[in-house]
Protein backbone atom coordinates (compact mmCIF):
# COMPACT_ATOMS: atom_id res chain seq x y z
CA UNK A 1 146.97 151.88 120.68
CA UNK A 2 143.94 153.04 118.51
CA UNK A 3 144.52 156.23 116.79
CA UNK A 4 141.76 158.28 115.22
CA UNK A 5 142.88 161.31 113.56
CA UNK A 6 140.48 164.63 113.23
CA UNK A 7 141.27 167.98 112.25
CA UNK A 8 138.87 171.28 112.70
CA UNK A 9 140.32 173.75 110.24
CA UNK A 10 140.34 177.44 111.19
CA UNK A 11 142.36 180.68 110.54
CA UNK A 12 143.09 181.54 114.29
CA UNK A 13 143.13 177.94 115.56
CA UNK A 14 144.19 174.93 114.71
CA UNK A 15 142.33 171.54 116.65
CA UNK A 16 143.87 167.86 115.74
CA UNK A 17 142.79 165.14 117.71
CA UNK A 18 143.30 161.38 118.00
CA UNK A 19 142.24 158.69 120.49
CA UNK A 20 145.30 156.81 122.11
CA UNK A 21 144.24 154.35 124.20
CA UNK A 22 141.03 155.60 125.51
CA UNK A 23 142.42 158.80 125.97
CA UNK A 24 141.45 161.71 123.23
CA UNK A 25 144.39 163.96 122.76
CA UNK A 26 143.32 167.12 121.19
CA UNK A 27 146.46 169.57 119.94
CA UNK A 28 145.82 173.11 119.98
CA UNK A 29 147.72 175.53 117.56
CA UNK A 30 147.71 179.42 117.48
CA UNK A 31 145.49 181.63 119.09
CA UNK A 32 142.18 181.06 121.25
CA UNK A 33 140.18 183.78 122.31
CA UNK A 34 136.34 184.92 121.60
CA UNK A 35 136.67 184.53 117.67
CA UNK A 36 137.42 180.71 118.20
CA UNK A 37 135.17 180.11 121.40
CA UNK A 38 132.57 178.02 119.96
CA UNK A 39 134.70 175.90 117.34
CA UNK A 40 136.99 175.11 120.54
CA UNK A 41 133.66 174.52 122.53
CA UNK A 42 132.47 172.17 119.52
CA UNK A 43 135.44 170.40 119.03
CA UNK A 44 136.09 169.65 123.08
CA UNK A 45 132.33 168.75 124.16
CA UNK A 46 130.18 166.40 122.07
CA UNK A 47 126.57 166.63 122.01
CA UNK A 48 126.25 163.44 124.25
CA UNK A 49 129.22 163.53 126.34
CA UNK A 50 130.30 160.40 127.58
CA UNK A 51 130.85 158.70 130.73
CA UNK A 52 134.65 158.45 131.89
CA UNK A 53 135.47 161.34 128.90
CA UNK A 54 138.95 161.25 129.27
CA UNK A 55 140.52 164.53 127.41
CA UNK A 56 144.38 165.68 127.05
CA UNK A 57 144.64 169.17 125.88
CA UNK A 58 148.27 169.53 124.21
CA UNK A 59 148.98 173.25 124.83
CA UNK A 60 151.97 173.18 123.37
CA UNK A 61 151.06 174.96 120.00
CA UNK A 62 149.38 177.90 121.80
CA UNK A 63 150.50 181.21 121.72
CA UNK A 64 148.26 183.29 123.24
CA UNK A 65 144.97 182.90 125.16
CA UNK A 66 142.18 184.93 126.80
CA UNK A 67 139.30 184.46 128.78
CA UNK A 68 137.17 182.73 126.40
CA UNK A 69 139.74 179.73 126.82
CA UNK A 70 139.65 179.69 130.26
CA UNK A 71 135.53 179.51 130.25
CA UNK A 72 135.72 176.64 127.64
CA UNK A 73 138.28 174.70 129.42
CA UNK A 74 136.68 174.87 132.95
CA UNK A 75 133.30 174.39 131.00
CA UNK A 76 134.74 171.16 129.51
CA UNK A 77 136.64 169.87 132.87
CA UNK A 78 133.49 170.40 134.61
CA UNK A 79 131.84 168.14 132.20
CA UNK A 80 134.65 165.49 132.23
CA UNK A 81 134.50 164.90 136.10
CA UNK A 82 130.55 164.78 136.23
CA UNK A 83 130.82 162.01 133.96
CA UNK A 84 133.79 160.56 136.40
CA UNK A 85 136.41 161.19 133.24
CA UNK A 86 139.15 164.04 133.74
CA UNK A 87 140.61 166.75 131.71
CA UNK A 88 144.19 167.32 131.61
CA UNK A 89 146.63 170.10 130.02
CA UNK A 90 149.97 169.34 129.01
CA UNK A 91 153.21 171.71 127.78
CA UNK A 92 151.57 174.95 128.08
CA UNK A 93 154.06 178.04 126.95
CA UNK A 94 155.46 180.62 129.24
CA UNK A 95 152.42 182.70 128.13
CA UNK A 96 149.98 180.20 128.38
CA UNK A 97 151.08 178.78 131.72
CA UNK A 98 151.12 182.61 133.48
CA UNK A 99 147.59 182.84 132.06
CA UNK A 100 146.26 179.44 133.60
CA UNK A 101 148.38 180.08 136.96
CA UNK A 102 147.05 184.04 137.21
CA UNK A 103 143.49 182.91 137.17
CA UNK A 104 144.46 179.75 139.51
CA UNK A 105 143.09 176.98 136.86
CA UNK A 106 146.18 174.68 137.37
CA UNK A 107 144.75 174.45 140.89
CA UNK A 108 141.79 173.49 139.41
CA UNK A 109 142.75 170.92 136.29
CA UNK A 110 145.79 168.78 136.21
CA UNK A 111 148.83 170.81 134.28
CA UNK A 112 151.58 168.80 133.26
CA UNK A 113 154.81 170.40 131.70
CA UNK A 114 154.85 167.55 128.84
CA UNK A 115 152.21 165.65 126.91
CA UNK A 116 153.77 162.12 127.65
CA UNK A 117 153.34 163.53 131.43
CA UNK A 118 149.72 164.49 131.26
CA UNK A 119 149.06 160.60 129.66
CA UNK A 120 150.60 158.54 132.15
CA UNK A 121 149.62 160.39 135.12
């Protein structure tokens, strides 16, 4: 298991990510809407995205989300599975979870209730 930690600091948002095994686990905490769009946008697509990007977004920390998460996330799962990789979310809140099911993403990306869930899958 390789891990590589990163953190993006921020006021609003909080982005910590490692690889584990291939997989890059990126652990949101605190709020994402418009003011954090493109530091969530940086921090989820690289410049050169890679073939077989494999993400797992760990929801757990969020507390509230708009619309501007919603557009990143589909932005970034849409670049995942043109590359054949995948994008996953794992332990959204009550919140959260009534946001993503409203707007009928977890129909569209893989939703798991834990993070150990979303990386064996």
């Amino acid at each position: 298991m390789t891990e590589t930690p990163r953190a993006v600091p921020s006021s609003r948002l909080s982005i910590d990510q490692i690889l584990l095994d291939g997989i890059r686990v990126v652990s949101l905490r605190g709020e994402i809407d418009h003011t954090v769009k493109t530091q969530l946008t940086d921090a989820l697509l690289p410049d050169e995205p890679a073939t077989g990007m494999r993400i797992v977004l760990d929801l757990s920390g969020v507390t509230f989300m708009d619309s501007s998460g919603i557009n990143v996330f589909v932005t970034t799962h849409q670049t995942a599975t043109r590359g054949r990789g995948w994008l996953r979310l794992a332990g959204p809140r009550e919140a959260v979870q009534r946001v993503l099911h409203v707007v009928g993403l977890d129909d569209v990306i893989d939703c798991y209730p834990t993070l150990e869930q979303a990386l064996t899958a």
